[in-house]
Each structure stands twice: as structure tokens, then as C-alpha cells.
C-alpha atoms as a PDB file:
ATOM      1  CA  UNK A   1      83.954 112.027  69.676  1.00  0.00           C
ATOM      2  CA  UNK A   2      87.053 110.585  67.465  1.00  0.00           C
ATOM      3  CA  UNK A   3      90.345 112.630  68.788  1.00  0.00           C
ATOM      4  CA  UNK A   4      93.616 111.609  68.802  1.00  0.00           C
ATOM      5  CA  UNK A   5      95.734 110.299  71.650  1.00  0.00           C
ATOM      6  CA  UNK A   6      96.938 113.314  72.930  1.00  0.00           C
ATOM      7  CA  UNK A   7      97.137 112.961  76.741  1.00  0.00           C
ATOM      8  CA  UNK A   8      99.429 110.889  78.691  1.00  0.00           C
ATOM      9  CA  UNK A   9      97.592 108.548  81.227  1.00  0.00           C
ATOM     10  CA  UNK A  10      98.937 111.327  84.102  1.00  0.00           C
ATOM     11  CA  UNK A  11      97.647 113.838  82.469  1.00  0.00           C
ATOM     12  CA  UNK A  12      94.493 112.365  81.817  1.00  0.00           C
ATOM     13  CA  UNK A  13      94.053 111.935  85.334  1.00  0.00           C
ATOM     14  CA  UNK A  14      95.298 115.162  86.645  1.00  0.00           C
ATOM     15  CA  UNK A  15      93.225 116.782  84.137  1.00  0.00           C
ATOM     16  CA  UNK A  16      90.198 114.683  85.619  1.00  0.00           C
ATOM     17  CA  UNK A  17      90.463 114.875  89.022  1.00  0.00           C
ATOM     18  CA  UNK A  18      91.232 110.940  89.669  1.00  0.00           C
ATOM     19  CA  UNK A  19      94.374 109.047  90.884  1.00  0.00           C
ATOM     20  CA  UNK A  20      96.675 107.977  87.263  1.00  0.00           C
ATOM     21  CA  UNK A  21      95.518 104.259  89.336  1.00  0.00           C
ATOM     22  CA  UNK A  22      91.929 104.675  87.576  1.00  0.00           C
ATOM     23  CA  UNK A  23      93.081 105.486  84.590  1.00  0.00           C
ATOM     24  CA  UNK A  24      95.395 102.290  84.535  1.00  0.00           C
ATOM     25  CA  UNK A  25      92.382 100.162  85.567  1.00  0.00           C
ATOM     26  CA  UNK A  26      90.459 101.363  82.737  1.00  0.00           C
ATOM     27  CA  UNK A  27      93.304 100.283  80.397  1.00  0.00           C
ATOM     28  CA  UNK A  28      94.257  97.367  81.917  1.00  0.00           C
ATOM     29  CA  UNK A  29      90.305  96.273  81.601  1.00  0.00           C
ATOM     30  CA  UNK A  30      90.487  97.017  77.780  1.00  0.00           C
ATOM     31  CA  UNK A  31      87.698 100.097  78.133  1.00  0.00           C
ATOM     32  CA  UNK A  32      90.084 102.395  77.249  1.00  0.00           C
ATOM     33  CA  UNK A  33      92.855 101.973  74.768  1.00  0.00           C
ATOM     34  CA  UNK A  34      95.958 103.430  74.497  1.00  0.00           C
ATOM     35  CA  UNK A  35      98.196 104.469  71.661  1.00  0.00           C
ATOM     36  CA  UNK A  36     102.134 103.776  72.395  1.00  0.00           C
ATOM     37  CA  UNK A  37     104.392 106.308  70.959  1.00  0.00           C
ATOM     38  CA  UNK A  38     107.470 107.916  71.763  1.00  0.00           C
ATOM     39  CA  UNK A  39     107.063 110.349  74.639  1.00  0.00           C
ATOM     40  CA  UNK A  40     107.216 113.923  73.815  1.00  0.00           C
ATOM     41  CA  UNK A  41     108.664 115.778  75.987  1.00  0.00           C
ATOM     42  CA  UNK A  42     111.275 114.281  78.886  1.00  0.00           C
ATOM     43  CA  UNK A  43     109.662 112.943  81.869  1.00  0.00           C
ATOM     44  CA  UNK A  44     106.265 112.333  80.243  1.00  0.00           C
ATOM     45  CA  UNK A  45     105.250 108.434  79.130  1.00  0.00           C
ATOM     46  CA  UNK A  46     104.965 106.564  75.916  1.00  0.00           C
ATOM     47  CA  UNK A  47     101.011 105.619  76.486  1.00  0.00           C
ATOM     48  CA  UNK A  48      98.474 108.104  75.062  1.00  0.00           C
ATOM     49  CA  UNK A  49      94.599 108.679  75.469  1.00  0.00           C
ATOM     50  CA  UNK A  50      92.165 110.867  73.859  1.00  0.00           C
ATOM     51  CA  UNK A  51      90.658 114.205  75.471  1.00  0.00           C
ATOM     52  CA  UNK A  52      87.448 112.549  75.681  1.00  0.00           C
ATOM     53  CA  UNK A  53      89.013 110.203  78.337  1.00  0.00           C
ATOM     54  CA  UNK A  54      88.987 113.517  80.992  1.00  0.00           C
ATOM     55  CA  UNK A  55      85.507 113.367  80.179  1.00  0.00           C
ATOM     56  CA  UNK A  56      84.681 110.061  80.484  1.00  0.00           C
ATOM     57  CA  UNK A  57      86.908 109.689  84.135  1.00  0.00           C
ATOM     58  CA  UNK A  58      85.408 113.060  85.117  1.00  0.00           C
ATOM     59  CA  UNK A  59      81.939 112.122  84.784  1.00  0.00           C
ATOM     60  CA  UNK A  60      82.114 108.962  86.301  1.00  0.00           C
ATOM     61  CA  UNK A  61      83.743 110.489  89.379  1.00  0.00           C
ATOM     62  CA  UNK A  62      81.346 113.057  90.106  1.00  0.00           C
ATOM     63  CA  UNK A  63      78.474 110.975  89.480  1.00  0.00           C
ATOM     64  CA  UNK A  64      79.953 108.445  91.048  1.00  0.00           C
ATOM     65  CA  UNK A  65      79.501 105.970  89.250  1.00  0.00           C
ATOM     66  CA  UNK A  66      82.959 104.411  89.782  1.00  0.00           C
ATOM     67  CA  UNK A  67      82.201 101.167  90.915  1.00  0.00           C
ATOM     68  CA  UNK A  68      80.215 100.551  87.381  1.00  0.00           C
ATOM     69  CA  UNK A  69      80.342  97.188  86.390  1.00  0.00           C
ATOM     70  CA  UNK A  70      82.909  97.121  83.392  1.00  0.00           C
ATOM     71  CA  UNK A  71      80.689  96.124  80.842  1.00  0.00           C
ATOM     72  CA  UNK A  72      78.561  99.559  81.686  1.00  0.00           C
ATOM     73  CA  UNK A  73      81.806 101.017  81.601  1.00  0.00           C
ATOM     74  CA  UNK A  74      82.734 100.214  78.418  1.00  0.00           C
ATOM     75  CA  UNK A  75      79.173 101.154  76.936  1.00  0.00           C
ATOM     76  CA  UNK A  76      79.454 104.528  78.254  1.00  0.00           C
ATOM     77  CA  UNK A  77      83.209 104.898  76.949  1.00  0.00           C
ATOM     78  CA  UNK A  78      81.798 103.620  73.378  1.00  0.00           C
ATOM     79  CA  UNK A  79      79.004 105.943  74.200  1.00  0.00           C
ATOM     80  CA  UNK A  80      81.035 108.531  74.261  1.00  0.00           C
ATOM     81  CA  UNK A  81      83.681 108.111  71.494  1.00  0.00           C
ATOM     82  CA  UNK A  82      80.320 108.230  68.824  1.00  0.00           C
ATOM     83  CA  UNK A  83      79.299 112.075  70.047  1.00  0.00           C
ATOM     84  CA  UNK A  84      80.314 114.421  67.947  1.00  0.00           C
ATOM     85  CA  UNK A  85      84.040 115.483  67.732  1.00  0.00           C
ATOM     86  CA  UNK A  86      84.680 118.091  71.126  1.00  0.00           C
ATOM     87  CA  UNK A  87      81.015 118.343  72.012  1.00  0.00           C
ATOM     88  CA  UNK A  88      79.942 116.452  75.525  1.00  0.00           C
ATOM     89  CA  UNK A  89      75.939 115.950  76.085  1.00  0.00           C
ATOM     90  CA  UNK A  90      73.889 113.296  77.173  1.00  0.00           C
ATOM     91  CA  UNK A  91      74.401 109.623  76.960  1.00  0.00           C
ATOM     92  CA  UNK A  92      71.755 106.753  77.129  1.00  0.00           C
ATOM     93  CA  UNK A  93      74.532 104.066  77.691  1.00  0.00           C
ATOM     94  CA  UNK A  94      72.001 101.289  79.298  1.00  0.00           C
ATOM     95  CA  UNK A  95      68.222 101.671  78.723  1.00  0.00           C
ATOM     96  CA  UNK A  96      66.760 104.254  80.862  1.00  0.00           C
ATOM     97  CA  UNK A  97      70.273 105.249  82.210  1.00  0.00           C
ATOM     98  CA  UNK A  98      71.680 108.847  80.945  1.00  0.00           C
ATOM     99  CA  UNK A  99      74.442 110.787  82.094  1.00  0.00           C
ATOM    100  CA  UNK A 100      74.806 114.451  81.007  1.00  0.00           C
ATOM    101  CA  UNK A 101      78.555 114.939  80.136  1.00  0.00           C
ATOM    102  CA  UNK A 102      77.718 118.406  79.607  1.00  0.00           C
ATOM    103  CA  UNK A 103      77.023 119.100  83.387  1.00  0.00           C
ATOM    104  CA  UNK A 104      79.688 116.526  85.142  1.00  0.00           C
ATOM    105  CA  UNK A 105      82.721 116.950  83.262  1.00  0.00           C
ATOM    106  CA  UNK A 106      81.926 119.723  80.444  1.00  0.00           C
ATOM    107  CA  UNK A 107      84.826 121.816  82.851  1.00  0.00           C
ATOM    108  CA  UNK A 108      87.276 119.501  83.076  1.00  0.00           C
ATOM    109  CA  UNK A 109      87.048 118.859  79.300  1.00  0.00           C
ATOM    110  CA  UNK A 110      87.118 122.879  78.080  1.00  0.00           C
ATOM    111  CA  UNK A 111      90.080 122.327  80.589  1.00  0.00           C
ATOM    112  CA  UNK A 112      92.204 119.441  79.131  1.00  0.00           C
ATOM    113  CA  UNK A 113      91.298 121.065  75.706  1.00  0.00           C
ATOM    114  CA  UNK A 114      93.171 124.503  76.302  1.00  0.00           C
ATOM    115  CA  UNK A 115      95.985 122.475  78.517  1.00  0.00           C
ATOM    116  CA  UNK A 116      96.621 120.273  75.401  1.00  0.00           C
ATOM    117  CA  UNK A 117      96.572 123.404  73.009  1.00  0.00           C
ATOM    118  CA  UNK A 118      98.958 125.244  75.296  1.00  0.00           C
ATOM    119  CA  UNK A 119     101.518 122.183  76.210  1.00  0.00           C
ATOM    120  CA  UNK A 120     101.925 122.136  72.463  1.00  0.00           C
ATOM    121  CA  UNK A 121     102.513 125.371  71.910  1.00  0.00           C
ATOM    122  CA  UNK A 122     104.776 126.363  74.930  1.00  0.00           C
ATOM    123  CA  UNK A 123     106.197 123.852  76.702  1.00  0.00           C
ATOM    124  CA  UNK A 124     109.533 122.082  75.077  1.00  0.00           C
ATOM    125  CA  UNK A 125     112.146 119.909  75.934  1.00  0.00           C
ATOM    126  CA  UNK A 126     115.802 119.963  74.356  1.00  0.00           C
ATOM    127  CA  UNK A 127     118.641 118.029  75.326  1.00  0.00           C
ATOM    128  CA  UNK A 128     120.587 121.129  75.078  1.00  0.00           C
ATOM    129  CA  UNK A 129     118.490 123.215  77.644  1.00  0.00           C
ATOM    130  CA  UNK A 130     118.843 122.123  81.649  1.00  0.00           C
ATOM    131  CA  UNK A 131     119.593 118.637  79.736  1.00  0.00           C
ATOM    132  CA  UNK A 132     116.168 117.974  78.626  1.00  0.00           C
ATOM    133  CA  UNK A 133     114.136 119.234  81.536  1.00  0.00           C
ATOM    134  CA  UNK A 134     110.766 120.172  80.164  1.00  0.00           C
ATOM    135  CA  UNK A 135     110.350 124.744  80.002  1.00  0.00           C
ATOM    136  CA  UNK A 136     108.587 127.347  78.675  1.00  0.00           C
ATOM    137  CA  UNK A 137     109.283 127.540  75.318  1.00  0.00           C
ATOM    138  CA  UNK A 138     111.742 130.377  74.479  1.00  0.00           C
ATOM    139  CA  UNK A 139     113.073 130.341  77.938  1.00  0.00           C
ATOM    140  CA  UNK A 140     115.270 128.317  80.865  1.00  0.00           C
ATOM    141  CA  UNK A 141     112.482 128.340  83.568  1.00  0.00           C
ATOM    142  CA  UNK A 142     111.514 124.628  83.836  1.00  0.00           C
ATOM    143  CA  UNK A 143     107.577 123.621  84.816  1.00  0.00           C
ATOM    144  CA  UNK A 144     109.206 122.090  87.840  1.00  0.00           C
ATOM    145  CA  UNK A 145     110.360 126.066  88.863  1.00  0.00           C
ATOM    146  CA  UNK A 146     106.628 127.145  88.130  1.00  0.00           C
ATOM    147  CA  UNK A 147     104.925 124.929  89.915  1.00  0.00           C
ATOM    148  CA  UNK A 148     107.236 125.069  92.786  1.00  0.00           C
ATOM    149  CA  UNK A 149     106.438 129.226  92.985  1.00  0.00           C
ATOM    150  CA  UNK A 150     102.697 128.159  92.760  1.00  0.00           C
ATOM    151  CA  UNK A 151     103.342 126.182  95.651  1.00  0.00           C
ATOM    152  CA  UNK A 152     104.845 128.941  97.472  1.00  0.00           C
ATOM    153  CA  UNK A 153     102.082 131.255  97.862  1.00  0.00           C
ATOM    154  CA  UNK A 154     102.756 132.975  94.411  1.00  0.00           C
ATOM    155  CA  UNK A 155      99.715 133.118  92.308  1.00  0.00           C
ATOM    156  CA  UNK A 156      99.671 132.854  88.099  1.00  0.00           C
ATOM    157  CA  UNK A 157      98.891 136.910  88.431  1.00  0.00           C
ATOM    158  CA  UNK A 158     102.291 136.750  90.289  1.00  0.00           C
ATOM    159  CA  UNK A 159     104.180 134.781  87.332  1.00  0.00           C
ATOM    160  CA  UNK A 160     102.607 137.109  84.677  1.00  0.00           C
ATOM    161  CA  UNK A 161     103.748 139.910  86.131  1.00  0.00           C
ATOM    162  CA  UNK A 162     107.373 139.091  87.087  1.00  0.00           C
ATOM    163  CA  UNK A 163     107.230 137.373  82.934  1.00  0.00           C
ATOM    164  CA  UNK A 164     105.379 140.098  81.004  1.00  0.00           C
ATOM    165  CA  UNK A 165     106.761 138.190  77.508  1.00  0.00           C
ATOM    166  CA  UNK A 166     104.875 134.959  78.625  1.00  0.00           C
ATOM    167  CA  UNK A 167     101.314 134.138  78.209  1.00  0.00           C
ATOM    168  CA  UNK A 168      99.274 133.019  81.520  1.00  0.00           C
ATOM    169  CA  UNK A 169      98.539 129.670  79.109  1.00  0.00           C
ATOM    170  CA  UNK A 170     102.082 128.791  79.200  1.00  0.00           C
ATOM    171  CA  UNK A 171     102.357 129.331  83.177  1.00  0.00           C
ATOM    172  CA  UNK A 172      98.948 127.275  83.714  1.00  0.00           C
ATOM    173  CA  UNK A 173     100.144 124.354  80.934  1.00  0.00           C
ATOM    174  CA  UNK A 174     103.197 124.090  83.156  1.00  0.00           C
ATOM    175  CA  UNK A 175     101.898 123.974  86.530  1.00  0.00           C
ATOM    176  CA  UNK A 176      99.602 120.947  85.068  1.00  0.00           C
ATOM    177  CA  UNK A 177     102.644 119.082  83.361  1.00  0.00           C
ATOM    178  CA  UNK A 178     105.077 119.284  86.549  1.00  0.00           C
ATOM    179  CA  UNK A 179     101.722 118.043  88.876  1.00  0.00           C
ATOM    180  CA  UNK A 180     100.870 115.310  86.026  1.00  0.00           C
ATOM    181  CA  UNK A 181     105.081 113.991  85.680  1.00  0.00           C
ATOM    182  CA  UNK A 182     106.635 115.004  88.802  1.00  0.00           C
ATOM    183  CA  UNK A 183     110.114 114.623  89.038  1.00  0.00           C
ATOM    184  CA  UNK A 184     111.753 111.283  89.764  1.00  0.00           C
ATOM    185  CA  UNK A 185     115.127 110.485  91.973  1.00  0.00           C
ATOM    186  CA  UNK A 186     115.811 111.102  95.621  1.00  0.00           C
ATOM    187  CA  UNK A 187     114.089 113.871  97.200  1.00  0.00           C
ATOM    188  CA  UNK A 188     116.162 116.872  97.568  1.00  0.00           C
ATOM    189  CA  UNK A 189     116.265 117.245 101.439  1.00  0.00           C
ATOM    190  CA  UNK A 190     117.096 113.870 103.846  1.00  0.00           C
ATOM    191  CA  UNK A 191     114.634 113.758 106.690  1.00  0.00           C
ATOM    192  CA  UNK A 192     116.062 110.671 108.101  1.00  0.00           C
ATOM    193  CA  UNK A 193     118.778 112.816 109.284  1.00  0.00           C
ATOM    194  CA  UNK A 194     116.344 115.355 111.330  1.00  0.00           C
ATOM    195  CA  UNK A 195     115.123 112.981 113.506  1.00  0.00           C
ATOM    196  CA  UNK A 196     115.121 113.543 116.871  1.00  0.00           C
END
């Protein structure tokens, strides 16, 4: 399953349900390897992973399976890279031990696969617009003001009907980018100074 590194390592675990702490384990113990690029959009990260890498996470999450030894790991991540490009089915990655992809993470893939394909085609980030602060392409309304009316009680319906002119893919690709890079700095309110 050759495809690019397209993800960030937040995204990648967003996308797969598992802390961005996994994902840098996996790294760290060489199964998965990153590609180091300039980041794309402001507040994302310079170290990139393939879709398949939702997959692999994904799968060994709900089977759990996490606390593989590494060299099983890496078998299943090798595995995994020689399946066919974007299809997920079995894998015999130790004799006598399969895991259908199909079944524990075929979701989250179809997932990260429309998330990437959406991020790319709506969401932008230009110095010249809220200084760089990722948005919906074509528009001033950052991910960070999405997710934060998803938070609210407003659902995507909601969005889609207050922005007729914007697709629900751009709304959904946002919501994942602000939960995947949330913002950094102080937070906005100081609770130290409600106390009691």
C-alpha cells in the first residue's frame, strides 16, 4: 500500500483514534518512518506519514494488540505497506496470525482518505489572512471558529446551513485539523484568578 506522506503525526492519530504519544513511539522505534518537509499549512508539523499509518494504529488499537512486541510490529507495518495501493484486507504478519484490516480500521481509513482529499482542497493558510491562521478556503472563518461552534452544541447540519456556499467536507476537514493542531499560547481565560 505505497502512498505518500500525507498526514502529520497528529493527524494520524486523531484520524486513528490513539494519543499523537503512539504514533511517536512507533517512529521513535523505527516501524514507522517519517518524511520531513516543510509544514503546510501554519500550526501543523514538518513530520509526515502515509494514510496507511491510520490503518495500521487503528487496527492495532481495536484489536488490541498494542502491547505487540516491536518486531511483530514492524512485520505487520511491512505487512501492510505491500497490499495494494488504498485497499485494506487481511494480513498473515506471523505464521498463523491474521488481522483483517478490512473489519478494524477499514472506517477510519475511508475516513483519513476523504479528510486528506478535503484538507487539500479547502483548508489554506496565508500570511495575509488572520496572519496565517489556517480557514476555509475562500473565506476568514478559521478551523479554530468551526470547531469551537461544534463544541457548542452546533452540529455540521448547523454550519451548512448558516454557509450554504461551503461544502460539509470543508466544515468536517476543519473540525479534524483544529482537534489534530490545537492552538498553542496561554489559554484565553485565567482560572487562577477565580479561585475561591
Amino acid at each position: 500500500m505505497r502512498t505518500a506522506p500525507d498526514l502529520t503525526l497528529r493527524e494520524a492519530a486523531e484520524l486513528a483514534g490513539v494519543s499523537k504519544t503512539a504514533v511517536e513511539k512507533a517512529v521513535e522505534a523505527e516501524i514507522i518512518q517519517t518524511l520531513a518537509r516543510p509544514a503546510r499549512l501554519r500550526g501543523g508539523s514538518t513530520r509526515y506519514v502515509p494514510l496507511s499509518a491510520v490503518a495500521y494504529f487503528a487496527a492495532l488499537k481495536r484489536a488490541d494488540l498494542v502491547d505487540l512486541p516491536v518486531r511483530l510490529k514492524k512485520a505487520l507495518w511491512t505487512k501492510l505497506l505491500q497490499l495494494e495501493p488504498m485497499v485494506l484486507g487481511p494480513i498473515e504478519f506471523s505464521p498463523g496470525t491474521f488481522v483483517r484490516l478490512d473489519e478494524l480500521a477499514g472506517g477510519c481509513f475511508q475516513t483519513a482518505r476523504r479528510y486528506k482529499e478535503s484538507r487539500d482542497a479547502h483548508i489554506v493558510s496565508d500570511p495575509e489572512i488572520l496572519g496565517g491562521t489556517p480557514v476555509i478556503k475562500g473565506t476568514r472563518m478559521t478551523v479554530y471558529s468551526v470547531l469551537g461552534r461544534l463544541l457548542d452544541g452546533d452540529s455540521i447540519d448547523d454550519l451548512v446551513a448558516d454557509n450554504p456556499d461551503i461544502p460539509r467536507e470543508a466544515f468536517e476537514a476543519a473540525a479534524i485539523f483544529a482537534r489534530a493542531h490545537p492552538l498553542r499560547g496561554r489559554p484565553g481565560s485565567r482560572p487562577w484568578r477565580n479561585r475561591s
